[in-house]
N, C-alpha and C. Protein backbone atom coordinates (compact mmCIF):
# COMPACT_ATOMS: atom_id res chain seq x y z
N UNK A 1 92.92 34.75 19.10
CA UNK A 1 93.57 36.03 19.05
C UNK A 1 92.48 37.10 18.87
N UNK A 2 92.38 38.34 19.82
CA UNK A 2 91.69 39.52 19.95
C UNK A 2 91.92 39.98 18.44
N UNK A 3 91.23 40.95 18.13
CA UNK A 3 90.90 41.49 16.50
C UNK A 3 92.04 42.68 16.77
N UNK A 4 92.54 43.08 18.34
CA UNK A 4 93.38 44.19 18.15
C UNK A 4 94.57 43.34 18.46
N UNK A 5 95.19 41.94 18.79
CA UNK A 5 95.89 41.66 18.82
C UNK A 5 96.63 41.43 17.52
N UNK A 6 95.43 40.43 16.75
CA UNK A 6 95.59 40.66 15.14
C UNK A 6 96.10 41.74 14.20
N UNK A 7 95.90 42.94 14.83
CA UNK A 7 96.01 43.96 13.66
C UNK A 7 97.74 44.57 13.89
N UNK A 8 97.82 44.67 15.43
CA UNK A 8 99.57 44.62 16.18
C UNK A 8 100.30 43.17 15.66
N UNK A 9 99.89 42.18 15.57
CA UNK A 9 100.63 41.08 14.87
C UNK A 9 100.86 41.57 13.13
N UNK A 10 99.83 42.21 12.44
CA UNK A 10 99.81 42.30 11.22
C UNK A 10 100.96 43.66 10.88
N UNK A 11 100.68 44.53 11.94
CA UNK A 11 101.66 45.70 11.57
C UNK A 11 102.83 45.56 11.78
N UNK A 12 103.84 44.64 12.19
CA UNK A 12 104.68 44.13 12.23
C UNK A 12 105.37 43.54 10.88
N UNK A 13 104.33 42.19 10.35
CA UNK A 13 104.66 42.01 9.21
C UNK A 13 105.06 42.59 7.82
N UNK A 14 105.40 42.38 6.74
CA UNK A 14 106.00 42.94 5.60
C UNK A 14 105.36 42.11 4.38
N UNK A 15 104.17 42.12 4.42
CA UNK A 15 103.03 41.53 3.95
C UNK A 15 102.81 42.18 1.83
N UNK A 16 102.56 40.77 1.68
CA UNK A 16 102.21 41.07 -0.22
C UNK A 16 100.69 41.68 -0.07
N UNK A 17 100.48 41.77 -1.27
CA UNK A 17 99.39 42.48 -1.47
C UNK A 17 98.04 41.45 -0.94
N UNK A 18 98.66 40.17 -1.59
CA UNK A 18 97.75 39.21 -1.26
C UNK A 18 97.54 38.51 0.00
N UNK A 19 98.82 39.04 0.85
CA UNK A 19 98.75 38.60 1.99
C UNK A 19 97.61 39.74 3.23
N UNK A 20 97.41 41.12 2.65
CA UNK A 20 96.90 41.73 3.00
C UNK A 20 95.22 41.60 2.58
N UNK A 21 95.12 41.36 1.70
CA UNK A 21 93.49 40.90 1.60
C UNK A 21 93.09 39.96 2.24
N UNK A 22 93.90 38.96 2.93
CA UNK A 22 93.29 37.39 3.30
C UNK A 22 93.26 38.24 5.00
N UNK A 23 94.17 39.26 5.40
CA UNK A 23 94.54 39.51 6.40
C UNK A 23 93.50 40.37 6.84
N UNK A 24 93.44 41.36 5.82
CA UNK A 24 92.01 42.31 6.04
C UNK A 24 90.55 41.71 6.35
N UNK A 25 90.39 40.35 5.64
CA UNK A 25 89.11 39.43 5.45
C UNK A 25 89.44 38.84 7.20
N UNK A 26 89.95 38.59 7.95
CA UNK A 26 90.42 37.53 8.71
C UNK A 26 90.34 38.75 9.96
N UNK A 27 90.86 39.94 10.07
CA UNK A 27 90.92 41.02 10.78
C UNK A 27 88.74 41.49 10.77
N UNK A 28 88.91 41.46 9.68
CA UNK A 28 86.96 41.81 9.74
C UNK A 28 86.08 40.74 10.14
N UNK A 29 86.02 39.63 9.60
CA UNK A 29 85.53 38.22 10.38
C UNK A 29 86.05 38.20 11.74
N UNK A 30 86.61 38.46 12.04
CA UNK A 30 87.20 38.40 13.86
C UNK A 30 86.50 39.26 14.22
N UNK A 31 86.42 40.50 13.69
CA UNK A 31 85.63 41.63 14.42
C UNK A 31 84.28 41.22 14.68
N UNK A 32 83.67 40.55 13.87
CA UNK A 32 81.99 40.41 13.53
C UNK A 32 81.98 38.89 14.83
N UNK A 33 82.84 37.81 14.36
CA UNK A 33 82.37 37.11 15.31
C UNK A 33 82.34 37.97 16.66
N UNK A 34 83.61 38.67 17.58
CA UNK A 34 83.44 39.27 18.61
C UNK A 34 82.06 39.80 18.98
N UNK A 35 81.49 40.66 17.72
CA UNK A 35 80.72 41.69 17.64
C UNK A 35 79.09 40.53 18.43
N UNK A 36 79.34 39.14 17.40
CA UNK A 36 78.38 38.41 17.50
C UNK A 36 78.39 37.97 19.31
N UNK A 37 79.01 38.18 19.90
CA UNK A 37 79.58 37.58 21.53
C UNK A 37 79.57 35.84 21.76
N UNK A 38 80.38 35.39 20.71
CA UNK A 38 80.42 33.98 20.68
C UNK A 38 81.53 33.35 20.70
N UNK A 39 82.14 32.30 21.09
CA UNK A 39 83.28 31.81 20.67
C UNK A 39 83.40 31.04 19.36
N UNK A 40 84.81 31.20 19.25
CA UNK A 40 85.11 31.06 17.64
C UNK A 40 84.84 29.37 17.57
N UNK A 41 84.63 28.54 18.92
CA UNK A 41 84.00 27.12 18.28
C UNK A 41 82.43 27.39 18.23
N UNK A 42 82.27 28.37 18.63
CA UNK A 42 80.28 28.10 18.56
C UNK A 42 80.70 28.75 17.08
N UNK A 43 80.76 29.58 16.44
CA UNK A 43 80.67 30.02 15.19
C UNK A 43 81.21 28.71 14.67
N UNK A 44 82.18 28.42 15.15
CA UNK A 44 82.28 27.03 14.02
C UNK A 44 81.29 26.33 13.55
N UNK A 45 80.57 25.67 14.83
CA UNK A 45 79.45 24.77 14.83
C UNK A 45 77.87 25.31 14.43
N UNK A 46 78.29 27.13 14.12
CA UNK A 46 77.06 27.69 13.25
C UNK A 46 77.41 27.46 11.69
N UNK A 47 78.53 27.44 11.25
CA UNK A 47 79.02 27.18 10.23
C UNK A 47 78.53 25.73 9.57
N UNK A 48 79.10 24.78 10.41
CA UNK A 48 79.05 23.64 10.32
C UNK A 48 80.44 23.69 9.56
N UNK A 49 81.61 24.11 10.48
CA UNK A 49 82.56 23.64 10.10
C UNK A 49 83.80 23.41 11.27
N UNK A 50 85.06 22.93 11.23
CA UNK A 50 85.82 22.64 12.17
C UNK A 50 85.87 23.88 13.07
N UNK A 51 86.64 23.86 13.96
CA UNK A 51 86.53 24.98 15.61
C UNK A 51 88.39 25.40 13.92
N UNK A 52 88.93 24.16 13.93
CA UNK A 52 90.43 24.23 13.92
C UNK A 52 90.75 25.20 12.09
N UNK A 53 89.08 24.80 11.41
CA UNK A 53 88.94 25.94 9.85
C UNK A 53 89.06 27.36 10.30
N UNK A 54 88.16 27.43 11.18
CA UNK A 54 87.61 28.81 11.75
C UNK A 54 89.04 29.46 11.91
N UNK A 55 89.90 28.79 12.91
CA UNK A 55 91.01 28.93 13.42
C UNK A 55 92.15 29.47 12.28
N UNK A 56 92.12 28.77 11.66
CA UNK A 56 93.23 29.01 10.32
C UNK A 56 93.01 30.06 9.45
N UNK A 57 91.16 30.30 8.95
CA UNK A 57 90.83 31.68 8.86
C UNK A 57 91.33 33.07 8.54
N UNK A 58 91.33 32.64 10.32
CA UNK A 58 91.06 33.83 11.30
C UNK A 58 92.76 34.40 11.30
N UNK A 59 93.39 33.25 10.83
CA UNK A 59 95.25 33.99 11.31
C UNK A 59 95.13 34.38 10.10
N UNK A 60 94.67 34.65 9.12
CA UNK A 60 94.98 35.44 7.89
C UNK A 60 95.79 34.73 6.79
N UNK A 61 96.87 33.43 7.15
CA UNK A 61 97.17 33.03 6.31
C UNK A 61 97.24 31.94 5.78
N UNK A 62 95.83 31.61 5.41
CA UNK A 62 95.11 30.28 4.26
C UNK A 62 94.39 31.25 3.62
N UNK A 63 95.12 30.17 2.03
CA UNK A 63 93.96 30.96 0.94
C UNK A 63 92.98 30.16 1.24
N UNK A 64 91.64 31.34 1.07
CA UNK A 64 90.49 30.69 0.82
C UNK A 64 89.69 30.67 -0.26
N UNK A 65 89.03 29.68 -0.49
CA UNK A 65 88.20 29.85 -1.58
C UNK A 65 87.34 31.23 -1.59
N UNK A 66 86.37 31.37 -3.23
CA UNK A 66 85.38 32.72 -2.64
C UNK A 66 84.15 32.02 -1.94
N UNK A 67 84.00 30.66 -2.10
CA UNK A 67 82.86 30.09 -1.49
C UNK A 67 83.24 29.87 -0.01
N UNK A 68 84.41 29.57 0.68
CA UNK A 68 84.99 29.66 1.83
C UNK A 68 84.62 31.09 2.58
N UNK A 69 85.04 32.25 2.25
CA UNK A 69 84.97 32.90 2.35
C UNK A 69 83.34 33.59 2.70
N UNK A 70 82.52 33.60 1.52
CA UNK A 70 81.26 33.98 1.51
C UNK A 70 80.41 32.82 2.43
N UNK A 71 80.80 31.76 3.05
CA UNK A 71 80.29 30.88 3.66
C UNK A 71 80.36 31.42 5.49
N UNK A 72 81.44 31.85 5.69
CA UNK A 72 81.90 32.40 6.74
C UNK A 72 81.59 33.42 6.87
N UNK A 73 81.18 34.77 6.12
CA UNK A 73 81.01 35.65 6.12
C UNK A 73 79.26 35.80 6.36
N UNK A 74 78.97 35.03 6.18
CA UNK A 74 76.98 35.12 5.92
C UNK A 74 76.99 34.03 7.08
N UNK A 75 77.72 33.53 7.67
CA UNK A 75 77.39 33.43 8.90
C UNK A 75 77.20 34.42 10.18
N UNK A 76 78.20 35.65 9.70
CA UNK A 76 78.48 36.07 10.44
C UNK A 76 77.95 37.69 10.10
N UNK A 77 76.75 37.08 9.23
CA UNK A 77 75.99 38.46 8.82
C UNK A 77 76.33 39.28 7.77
N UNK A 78 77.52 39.38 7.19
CA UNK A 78 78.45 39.51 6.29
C UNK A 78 78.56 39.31 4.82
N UNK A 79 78.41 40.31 3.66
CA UNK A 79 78.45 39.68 2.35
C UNK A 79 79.93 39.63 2.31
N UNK A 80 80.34 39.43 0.97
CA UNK A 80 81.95 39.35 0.71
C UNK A 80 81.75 40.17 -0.69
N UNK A 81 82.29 41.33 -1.17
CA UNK A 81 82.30 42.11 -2.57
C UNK A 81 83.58 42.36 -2.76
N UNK A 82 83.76 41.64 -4.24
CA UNK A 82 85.40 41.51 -4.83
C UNK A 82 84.97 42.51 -5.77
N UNK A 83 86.10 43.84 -5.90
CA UNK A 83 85.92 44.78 -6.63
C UNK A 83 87.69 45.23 -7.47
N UNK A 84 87.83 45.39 -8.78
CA UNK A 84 89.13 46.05 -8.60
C UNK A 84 89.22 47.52 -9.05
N UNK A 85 90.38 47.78 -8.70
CA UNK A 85 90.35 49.19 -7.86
C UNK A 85 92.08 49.43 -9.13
N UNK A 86 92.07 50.47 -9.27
CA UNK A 86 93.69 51.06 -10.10
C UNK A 86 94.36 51.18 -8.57
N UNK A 87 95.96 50.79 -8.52
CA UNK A 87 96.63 50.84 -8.19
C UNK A 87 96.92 52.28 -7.48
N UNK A 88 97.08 51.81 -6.01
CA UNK A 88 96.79 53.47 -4.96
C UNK A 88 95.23 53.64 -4.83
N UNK A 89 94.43 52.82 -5.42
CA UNK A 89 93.75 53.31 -4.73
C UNK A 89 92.26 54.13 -6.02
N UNK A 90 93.22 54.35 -6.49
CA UNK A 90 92.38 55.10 -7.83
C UNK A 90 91.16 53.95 -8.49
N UNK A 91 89.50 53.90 -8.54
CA UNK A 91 89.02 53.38 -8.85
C UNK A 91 88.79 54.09 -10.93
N UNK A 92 88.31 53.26 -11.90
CA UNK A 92 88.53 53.61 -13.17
C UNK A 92 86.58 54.43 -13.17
């Protein structure tokens, strides 16, 4: 799935909060592999992980670990920064 197909699949949904972070992570990793001009099994096999992990990912809805995550992401050039933020948006 295209990174703009992803985001028209996502605006549709009626998504938790948590479903939107895995979705946002999965929407930005799609972008970067594209960005990288590879297919999502060659990133697999830069990973050293399944074509079918990558895959599950990438639809936004598997939790992932933060080591999952930061593993995939620094493949793909990518740190991962967990920050929290006040509600709306308001940082303290």
């Amino acid at each position: 799935m295209k990174t703009h197909e992803l985001i028209d699949w996502y605006n549709e949904l009626k998504p938790t909060r948590a479903d939107e972070v895995k979705l946002d992570f999965a929407v930005e990793l799609s972008a970067a592999i594209e960005a990288m001009g590879i297919s999502r099994q060659d990133f697999a096999a830069l990973v050293n992980v399944s074509a079918a992990r990558v895959t599950k990912a990438l639809r936004g809805d598997t939790n992932l670990t933060i080591e999952s995550m930061d593993k995939l992401a620094a493949a793909a050039g990518l740190d991962v920064h967990v920050h929290l933020a006040q509600k709306g948006g308001k940082v303290r």
